[in-house]
N, C-alpha and C. Protein backbone atom coordinates (compact mmCIF):
# COMPACT_ATOMS: atom_id res chain seq x y z
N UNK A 1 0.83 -1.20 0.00
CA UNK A 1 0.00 0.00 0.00
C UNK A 1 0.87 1.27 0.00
N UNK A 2 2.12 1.39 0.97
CA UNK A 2 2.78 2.25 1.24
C UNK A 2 3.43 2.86 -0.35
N UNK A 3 3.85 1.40 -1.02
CA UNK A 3 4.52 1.36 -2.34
C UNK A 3 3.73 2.22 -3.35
N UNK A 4 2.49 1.98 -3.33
CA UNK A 4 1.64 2.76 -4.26
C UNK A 4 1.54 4.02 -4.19
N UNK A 5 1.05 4.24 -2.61
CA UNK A 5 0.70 5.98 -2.50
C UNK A 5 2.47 6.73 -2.91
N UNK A 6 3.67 6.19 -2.72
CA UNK A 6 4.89 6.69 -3.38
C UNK A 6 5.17 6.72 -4.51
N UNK A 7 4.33 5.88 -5.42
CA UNK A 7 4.10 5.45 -7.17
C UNK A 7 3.37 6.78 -7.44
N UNK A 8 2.72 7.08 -6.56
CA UNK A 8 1.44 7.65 -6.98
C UNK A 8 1.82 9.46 -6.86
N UNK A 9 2.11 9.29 -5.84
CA UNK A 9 3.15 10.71 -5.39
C UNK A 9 3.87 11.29 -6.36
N UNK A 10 4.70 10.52 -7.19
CA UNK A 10 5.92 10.63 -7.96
C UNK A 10 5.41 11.03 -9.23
N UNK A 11 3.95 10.04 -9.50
CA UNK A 11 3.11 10.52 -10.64
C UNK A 11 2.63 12.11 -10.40
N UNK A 12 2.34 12.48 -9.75
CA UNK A 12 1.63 13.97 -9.27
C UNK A 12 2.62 15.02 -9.69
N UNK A 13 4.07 14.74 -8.99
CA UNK A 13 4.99 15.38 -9.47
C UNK A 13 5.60 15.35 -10.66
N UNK A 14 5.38 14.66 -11.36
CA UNK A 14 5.81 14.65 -12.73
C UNK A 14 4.45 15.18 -13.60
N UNK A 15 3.69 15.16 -13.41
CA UNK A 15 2.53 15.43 -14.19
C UNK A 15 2.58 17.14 -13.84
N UNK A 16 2.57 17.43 -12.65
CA UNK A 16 2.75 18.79 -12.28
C UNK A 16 3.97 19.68 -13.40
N UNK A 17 5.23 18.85 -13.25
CA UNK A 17 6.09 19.43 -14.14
C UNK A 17 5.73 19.32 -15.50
N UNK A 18 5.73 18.52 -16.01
CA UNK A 18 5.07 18.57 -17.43
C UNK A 18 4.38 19.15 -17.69
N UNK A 19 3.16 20.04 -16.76
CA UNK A 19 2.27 20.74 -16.84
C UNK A 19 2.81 22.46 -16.95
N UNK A 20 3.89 22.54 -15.97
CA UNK A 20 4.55 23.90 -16.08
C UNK A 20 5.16 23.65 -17.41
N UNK A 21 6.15 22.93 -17.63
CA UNK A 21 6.90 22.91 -19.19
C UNK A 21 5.84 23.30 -19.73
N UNK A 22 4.54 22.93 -20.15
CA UNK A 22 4.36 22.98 -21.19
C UNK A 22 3.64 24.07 -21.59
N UNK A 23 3.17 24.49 -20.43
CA UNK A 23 2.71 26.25 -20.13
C UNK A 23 3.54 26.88 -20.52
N UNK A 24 4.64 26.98 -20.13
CA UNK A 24 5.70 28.12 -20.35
C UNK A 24 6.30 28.16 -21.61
N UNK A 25 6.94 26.89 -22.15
CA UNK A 25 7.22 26.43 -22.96
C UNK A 25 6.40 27.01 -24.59
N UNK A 26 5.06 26.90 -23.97
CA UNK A 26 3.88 26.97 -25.31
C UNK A 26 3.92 28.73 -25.31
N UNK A 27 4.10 29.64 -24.08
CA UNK A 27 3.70 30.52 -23.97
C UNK A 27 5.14 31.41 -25.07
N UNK A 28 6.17 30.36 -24.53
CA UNK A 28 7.62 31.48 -24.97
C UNK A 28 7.49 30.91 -26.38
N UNK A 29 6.79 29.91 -27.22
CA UNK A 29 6.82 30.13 -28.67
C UNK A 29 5.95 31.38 -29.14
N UNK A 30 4.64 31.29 -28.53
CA UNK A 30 3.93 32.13 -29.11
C UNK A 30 4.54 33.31 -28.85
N UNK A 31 5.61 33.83 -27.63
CA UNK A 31 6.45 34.94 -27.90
C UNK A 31 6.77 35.43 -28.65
N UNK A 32 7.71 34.72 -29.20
CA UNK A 32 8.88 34.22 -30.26
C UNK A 32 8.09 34.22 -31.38
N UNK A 33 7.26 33.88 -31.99
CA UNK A 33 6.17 33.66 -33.11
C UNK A 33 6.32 35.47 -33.62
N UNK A 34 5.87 35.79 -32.61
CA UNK A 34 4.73 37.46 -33.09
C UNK A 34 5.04 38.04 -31.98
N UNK A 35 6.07 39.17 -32.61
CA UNK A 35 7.24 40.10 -31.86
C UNK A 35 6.47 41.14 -31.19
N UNK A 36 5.18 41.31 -32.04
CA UNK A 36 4.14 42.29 -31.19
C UNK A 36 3.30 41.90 -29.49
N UNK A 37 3.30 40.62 -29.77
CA UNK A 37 2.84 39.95 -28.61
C UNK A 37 3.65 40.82 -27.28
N UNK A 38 2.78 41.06 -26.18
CA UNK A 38 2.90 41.63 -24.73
C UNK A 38 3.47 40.06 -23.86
N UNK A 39 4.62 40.04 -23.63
CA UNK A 39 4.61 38.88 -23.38
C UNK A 39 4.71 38.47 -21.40
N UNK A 40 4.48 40.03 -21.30
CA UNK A 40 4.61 40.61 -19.86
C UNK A 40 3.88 40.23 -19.21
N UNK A 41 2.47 39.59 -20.14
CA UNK A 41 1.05 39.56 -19.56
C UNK A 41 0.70 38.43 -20.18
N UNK A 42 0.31 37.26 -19.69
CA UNK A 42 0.25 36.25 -20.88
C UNK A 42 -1.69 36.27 -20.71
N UNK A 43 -2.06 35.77 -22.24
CA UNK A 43 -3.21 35.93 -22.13
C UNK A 43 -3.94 34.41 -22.28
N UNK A 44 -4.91 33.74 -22.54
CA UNK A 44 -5.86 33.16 -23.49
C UNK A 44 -6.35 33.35 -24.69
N UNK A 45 -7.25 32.77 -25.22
CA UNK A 45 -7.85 33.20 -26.30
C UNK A 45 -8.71 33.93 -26.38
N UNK A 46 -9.56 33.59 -24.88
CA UNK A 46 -10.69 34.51 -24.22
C UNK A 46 -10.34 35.97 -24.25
N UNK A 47 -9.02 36.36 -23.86
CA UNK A 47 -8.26 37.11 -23.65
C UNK A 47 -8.04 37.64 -22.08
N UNK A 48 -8.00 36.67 -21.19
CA UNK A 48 -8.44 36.16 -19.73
C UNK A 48 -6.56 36.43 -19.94
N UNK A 49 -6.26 37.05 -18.64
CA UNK A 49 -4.72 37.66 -17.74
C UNK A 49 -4.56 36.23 -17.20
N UNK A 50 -3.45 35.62 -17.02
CA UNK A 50 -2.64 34.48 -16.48
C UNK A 50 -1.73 35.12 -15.69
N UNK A 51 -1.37 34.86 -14.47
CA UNK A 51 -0.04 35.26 -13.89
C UNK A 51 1.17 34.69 -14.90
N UNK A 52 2.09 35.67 -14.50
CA UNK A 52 2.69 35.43 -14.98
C UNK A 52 4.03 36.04 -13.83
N UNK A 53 5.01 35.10 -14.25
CA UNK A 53 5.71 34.73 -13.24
C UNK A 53 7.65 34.95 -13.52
N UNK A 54 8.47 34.89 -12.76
CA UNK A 54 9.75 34.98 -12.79
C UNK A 54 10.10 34.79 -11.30
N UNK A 55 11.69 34.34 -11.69
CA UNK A 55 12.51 33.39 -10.32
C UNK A 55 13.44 34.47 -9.75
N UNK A 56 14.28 34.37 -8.55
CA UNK A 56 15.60 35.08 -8.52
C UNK A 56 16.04 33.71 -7.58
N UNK A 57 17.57 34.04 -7.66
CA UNK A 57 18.12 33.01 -7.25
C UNK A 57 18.76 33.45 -6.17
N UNK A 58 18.32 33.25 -4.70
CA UNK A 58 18.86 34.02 -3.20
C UNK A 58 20.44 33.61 -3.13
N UNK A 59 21.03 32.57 -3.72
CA UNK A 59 22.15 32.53 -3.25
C UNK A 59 23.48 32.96 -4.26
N UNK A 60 22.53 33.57 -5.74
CA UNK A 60 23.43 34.46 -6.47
C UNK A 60 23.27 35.94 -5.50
N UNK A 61 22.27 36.31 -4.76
CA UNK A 61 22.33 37.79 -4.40
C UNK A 61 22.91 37.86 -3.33
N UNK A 62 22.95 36.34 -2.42
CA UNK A 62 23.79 36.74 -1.26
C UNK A 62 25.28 36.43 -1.64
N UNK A 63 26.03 36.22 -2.80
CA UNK A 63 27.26 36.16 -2.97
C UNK A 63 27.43 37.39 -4.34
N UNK A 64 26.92 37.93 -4.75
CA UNK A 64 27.14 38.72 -5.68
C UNK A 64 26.76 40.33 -5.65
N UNK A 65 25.71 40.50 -4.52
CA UNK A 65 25.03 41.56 -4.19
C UNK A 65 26.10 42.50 -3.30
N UNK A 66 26.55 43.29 -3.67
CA UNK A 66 28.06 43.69 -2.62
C UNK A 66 27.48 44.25 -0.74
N UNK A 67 26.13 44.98 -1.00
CA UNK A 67 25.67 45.42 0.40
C UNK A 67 24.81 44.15 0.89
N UNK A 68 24.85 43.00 0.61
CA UNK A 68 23.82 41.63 1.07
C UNK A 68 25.39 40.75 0.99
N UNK A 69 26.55 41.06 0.64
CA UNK A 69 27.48 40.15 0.49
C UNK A 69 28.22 40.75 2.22
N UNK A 70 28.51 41.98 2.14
CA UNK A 70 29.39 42.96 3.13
C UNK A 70 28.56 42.59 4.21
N UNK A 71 27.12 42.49 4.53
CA UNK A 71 26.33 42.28 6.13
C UNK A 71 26.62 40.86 6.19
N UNK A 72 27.06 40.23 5.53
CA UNK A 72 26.89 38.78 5.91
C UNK A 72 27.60 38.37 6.29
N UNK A 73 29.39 38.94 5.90
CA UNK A 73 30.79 39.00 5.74
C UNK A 73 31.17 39.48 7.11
N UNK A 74 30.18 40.88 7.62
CA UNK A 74 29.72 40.95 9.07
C UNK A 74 29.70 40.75 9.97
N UNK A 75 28.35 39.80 9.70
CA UNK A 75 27.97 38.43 10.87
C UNK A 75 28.85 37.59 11.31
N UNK A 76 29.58 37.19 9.77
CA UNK A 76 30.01 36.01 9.82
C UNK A 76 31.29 36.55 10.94
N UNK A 77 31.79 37.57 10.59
CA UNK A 77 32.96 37.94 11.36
C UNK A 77 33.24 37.96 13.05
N UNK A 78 31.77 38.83 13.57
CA UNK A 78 31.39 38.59 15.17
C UNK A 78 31.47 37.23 15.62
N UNK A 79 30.89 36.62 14.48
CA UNK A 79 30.21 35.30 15.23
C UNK A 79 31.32 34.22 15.26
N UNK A 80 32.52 34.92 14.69
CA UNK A 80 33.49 34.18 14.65
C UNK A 80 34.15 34.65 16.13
N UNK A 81 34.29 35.61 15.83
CA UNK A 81 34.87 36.43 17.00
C UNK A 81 33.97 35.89 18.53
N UNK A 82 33.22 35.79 18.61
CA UNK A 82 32.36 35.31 20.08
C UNK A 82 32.65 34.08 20.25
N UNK A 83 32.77 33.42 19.03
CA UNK A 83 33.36 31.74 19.22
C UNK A 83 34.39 31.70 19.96
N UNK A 84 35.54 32.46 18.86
CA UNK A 84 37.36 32.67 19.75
C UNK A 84 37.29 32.91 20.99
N UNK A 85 36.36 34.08 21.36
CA UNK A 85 36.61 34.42 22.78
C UNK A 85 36.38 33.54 24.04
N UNK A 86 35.20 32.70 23.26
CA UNK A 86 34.83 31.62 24.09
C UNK A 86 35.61 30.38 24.80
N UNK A 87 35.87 30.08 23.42
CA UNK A 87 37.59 29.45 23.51
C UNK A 87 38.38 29.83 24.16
N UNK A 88 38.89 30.63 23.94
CA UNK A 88 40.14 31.48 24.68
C UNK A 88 39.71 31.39 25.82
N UNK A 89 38.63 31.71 26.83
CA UNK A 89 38.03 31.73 28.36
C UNK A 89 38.29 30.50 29.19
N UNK A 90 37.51 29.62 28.32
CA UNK A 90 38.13 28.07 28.65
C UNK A 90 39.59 27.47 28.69
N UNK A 91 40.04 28.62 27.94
CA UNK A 91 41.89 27.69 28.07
C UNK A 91 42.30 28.74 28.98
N UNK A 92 41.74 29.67 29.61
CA UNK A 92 42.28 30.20 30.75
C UNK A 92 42.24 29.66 31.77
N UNK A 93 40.47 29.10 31.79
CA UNK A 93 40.32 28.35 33.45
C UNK A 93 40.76 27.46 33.13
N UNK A 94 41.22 26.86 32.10
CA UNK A 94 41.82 25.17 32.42
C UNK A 94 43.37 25.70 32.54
N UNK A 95 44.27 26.71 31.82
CA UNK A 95 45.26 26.54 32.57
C UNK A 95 45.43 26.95 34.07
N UNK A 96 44.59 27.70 34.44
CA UNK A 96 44.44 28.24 35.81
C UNK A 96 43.97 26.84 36.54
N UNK A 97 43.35 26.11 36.53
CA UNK A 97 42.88 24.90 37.04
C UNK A 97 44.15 23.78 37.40
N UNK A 98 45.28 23.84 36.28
CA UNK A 98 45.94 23.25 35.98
C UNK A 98 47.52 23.73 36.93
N UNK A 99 47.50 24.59 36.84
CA UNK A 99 48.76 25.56 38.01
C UNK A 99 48.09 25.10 39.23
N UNK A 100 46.88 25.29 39.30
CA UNK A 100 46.16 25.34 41.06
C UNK A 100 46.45 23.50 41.26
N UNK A 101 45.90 22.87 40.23
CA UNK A 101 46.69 21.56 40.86
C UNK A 101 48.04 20.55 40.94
N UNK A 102 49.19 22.07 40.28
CA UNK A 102 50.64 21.27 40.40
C UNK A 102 50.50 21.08 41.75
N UNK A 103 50.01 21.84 42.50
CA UNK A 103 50.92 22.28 44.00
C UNK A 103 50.13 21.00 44.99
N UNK A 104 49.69 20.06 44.18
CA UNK A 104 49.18 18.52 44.82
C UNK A 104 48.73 18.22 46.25
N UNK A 105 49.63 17.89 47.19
CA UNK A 105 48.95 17.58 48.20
C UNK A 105 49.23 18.97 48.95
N UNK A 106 50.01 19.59 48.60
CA UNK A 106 49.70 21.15 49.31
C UNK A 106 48.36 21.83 49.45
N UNK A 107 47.88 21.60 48.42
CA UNK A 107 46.40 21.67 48.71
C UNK A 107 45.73 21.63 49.50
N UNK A 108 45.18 22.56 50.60
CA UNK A 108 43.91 22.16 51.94
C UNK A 108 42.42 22.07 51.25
N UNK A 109 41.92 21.27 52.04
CA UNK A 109 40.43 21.53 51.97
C UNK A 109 40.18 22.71 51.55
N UNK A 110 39.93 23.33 52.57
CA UNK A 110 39.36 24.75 52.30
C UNK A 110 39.41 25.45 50.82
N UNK A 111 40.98 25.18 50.42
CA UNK A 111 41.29 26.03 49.30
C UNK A 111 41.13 25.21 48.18
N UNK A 112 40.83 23.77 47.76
CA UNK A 112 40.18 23.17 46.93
C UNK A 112 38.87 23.56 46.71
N UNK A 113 38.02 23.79 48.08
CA UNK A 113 36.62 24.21 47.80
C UNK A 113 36.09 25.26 47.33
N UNK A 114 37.25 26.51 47.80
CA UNK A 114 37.27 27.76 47.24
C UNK A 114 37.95 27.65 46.12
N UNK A 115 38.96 27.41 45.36
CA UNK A 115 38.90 27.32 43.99
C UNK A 115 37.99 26.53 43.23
N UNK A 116 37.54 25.61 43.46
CA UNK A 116 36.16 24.80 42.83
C UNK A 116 34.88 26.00 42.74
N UNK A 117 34.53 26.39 43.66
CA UNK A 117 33.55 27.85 43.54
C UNK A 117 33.78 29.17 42.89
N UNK A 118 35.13 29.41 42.59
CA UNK A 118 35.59 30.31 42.07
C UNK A 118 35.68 29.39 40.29
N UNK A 119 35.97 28.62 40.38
CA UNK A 119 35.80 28.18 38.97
C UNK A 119 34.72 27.74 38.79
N UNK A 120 33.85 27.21 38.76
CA UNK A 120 32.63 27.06 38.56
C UNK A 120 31.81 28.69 38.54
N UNK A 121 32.23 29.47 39.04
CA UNK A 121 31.32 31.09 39.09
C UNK A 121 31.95 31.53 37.51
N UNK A 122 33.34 31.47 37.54
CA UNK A 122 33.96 31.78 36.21
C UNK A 122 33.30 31.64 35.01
N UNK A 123 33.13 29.68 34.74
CA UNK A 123 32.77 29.56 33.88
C UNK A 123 31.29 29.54 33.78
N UNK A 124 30.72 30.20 34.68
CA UNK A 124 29.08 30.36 33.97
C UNK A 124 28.95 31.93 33.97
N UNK A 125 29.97 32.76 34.09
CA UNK A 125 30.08 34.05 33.60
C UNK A 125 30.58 34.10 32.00
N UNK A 126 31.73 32.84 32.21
CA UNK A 126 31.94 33.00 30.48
C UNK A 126 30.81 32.28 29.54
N UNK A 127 30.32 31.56 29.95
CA UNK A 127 28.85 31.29 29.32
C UNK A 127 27.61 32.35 29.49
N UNK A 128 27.48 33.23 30.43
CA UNK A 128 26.66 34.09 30.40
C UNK A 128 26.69 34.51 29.22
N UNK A 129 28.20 35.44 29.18
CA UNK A 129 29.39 36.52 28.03
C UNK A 129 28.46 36.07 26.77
N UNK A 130 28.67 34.62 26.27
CA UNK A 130 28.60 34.26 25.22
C UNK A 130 27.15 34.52 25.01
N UNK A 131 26.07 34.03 25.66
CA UNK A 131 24.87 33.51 25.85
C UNK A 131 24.24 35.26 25.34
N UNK A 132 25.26 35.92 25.82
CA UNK A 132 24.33 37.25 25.76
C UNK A 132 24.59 38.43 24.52
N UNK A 133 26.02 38.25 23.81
CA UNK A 133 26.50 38.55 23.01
C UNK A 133 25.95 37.80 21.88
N UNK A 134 25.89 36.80 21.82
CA UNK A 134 25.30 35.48 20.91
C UNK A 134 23.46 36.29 20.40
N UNK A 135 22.79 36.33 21.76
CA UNK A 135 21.17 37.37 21.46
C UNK A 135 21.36 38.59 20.84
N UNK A 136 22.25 39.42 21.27
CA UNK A 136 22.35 40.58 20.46
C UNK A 136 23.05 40.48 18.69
N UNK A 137 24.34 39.49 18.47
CA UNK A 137 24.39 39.00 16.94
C UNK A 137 22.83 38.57 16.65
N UNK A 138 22.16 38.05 17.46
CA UNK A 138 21.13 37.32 16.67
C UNK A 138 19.81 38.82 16.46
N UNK A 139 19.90 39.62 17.22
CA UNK A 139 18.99 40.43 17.28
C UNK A 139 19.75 41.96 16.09
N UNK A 140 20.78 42.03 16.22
CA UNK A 140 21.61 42.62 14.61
C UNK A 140 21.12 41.95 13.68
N UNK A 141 21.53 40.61 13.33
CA UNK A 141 20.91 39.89 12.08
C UNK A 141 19.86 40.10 11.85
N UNK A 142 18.31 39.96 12.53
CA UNK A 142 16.97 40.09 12.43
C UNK A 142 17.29 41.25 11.93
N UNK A 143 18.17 42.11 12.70
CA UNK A 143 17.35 43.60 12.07
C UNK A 143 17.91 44.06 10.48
N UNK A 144 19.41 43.17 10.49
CA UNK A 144 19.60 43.30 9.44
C UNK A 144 19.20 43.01 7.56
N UNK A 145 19.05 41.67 8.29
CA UNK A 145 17.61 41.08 7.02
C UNK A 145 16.62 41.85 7.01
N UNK A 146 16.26 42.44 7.80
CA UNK A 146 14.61 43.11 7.87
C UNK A 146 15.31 44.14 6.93
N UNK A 147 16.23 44.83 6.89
CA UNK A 147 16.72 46.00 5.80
C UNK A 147 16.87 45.77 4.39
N UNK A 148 17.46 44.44 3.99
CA UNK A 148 18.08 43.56 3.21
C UNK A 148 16.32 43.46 2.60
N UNK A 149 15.68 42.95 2.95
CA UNK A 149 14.31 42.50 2.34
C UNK A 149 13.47 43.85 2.14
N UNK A 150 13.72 44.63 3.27
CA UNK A 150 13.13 45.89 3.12
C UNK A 150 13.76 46.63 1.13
N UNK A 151 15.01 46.92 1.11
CA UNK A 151 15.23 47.14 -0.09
C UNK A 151 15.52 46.36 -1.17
N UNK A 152 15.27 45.42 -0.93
CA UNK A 152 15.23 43.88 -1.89
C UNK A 152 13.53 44.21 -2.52
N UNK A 153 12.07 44.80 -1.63
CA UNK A 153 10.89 44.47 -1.81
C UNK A 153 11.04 45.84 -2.74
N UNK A 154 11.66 47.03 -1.93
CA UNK A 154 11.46 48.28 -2.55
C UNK A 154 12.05 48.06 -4.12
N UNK A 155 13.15 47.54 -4.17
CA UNK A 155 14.03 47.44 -5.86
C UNK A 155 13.01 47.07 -6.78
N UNK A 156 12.14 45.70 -6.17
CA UNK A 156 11.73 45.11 -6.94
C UNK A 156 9.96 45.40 -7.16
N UNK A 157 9.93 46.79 -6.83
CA UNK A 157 8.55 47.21 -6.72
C UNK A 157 8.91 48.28 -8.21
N UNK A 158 10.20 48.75 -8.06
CA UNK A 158 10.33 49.72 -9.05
C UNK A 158 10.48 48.92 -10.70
N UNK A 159 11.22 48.06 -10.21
CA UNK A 159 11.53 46.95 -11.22
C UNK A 159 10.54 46.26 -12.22
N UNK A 160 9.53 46.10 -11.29
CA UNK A 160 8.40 45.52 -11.79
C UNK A 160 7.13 46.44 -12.52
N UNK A 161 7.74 47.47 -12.30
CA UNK A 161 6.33 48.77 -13.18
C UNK A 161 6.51 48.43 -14.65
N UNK A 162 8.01 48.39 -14.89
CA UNK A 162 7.94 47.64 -16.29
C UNK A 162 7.19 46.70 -16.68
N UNK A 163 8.20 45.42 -15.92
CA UNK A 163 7.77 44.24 -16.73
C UNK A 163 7.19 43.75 -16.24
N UNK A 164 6.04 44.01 -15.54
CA UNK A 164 4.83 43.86 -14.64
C UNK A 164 4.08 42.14 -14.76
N UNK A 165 5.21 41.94 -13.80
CA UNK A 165 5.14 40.55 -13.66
C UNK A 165 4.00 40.23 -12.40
N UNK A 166 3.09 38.94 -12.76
CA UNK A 166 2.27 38.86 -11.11
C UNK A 166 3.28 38.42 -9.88
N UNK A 167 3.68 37.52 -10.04
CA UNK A 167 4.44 36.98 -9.05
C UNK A 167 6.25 36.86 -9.41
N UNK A 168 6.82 37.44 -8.32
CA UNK A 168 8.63 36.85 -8.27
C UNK A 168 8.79 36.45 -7.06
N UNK A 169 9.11 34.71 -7.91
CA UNK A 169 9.46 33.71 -6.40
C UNK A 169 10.81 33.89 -6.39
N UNK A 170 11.07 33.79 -5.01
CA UNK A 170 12.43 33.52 -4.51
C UNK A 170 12.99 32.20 -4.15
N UNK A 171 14.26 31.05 -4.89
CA UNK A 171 14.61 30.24 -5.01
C UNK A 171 15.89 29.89 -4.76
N UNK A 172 16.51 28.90 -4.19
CA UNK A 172 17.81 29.04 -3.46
C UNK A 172 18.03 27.64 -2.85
N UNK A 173 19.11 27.57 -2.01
CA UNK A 173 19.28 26.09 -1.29
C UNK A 173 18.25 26.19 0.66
N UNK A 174 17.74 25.44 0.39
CA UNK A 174 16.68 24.89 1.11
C UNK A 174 15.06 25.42 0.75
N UNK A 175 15.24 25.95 -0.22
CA UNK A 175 14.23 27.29 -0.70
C UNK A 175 13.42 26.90 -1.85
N UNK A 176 13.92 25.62 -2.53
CA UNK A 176 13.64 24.94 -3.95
C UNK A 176 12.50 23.95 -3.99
N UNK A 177 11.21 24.88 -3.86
CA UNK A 177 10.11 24.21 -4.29
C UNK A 177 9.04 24.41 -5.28
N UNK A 178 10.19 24.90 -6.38
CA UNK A 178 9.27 24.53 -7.77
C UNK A 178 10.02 23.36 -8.23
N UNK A 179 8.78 22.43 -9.06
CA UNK A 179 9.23 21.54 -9.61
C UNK A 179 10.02 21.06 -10.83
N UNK A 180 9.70 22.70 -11.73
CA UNK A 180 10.69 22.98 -12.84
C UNK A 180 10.88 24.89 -12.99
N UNK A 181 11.57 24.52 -13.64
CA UNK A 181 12.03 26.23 -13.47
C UNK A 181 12.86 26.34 -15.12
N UNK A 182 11.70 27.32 -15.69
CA UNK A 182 12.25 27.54 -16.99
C UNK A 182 13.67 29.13 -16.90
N UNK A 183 14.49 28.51 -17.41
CA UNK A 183 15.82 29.55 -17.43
C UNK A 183 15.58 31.26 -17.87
N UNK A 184 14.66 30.97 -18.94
CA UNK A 184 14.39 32.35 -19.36
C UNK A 184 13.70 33.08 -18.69
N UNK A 185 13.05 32.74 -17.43
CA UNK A 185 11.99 33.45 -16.35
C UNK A 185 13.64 33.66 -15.07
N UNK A 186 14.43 33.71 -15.63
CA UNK A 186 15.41 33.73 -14.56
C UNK A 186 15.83 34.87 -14.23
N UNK A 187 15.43 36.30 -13.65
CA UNK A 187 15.76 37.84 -13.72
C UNK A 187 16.80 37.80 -12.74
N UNK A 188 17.39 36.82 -12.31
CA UNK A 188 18.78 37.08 -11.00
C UNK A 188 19.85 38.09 -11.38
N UNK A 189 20.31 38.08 -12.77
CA UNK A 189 20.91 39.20 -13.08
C UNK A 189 20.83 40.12 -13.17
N UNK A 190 19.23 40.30 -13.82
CA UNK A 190 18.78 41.71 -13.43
C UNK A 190 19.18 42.24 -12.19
N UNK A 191 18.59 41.75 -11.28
CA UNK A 191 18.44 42.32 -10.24
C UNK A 191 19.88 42.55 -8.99
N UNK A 192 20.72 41.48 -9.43
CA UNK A 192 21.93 41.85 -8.93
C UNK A 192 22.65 42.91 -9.58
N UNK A 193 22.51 42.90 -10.83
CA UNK A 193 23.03 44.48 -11.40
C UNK A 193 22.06 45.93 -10.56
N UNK A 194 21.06 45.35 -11.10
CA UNK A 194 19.94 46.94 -10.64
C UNK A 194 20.70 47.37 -8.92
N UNK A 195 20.35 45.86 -8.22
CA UNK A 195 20.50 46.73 -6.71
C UNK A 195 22.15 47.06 -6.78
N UNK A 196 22.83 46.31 -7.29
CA UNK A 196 24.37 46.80 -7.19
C UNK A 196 24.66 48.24 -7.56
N UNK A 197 24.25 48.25 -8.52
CA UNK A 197 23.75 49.78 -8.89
C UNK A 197 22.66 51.17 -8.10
N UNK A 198 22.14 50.36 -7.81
CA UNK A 198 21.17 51.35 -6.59
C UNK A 198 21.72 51.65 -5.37
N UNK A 199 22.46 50.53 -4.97
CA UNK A 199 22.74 50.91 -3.49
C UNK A 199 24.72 51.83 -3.74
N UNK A 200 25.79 51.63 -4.89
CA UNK A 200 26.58 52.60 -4.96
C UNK A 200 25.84 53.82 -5.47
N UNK A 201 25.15 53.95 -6.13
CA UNK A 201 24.25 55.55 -6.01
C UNK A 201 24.01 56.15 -5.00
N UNK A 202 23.12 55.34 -3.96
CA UNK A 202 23.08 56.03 -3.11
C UNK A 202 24.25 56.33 -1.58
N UNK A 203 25.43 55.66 -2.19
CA UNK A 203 26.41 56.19 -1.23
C UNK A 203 26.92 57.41 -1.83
């Protein structure tokens, strides 16, 4: 039973794709046919509006986009940096741990128990450090994407008065859920030129 409904699944998805091919496919001859054709707007015969659609590819804009490349380059940099430091904290109390127990049976009670409390307070201050530096990278990032999308929506509001597309999906790694994707609906270049261009203007 299990075998079938996965037979059956696989059929859905392939029928689905074949179904986009052949939409798009049929739509970019009749393009191509008759140079007068609006191809911005696809129609029927009825003369009934179809969405009409185009891709961008998120992980050409986050490596090619220079102000979506530089915030990320950023992140990546703190978050490197909060790691090291973290590190580094720990090889303090362990060499400090490590001096406190050359001196072996010199050691009293007392002062085993008080360095045990003093290290143990240490290291949940250097875990605080991290714990709290770590919320604020994470609360930069939020705000930083929120900018990133903020003029990613604005570019592509101006962008689109032209070629007044209904829908632009966004597509990428973990992000890839169309089942086919025709190349010529692919505006990623556009738009990494346009904003590359928009955002040195406005410096």
């Amino acid at each position: 039973m299990k075998k079938a409904q996965v037979v059956l699944n696989v059929i859905v998805v392939v029928l689905i794709a074949v179904l986009f091919f052949l939409y798009f496919s049929g739509r970019k001859k009749q393009c191509t046919a008759n140079a007068n054709t609006d191809c911005s707007i696809a129609k029927d015969s009825l003369g009934a509006k179809h969405p009409t659609i185009a891709y961008v590819e998120l992980d050409s804009l986050n490596s090619q986009v220079t102000f979506i490349r530089d915030r990320k380059t950023e992140l990546d940099g703190e978050q490197k940096s909060i790691e090291n430091d973290y590190e580094n904290s720990y090889r303090q109390l362990e060499a400090e741990k490590n001096n406190f127990l050359k001196r072996g049976s010199a050691i009293t009670q007392p002062e085993a128990e008080a360095f045990q409390e003093k290290l143990v307070q240490q290291q949940q201050q250097v875990e605080a450090d991290k714990q709290s530096r770590s919320q604020k990278l994470a609360e930069k990032g939020a705000k930083i994407m929120g900018d990133v999308q903020a003029k990613l929506k604005d570019f592509l509001n101006d962008y689109n008065k032209d070629k007044k597309y209904t829908y632009i999906l966004a597509t990428g790694t973990g992000l890839d859920y169309m089942f086919y994707k025709d190349s010529t609906l692919n505006i990623t270049n556009d738009i990494v030129k346009g904003l590359n261009d928009k955002m040195n203007n406005s410096k």
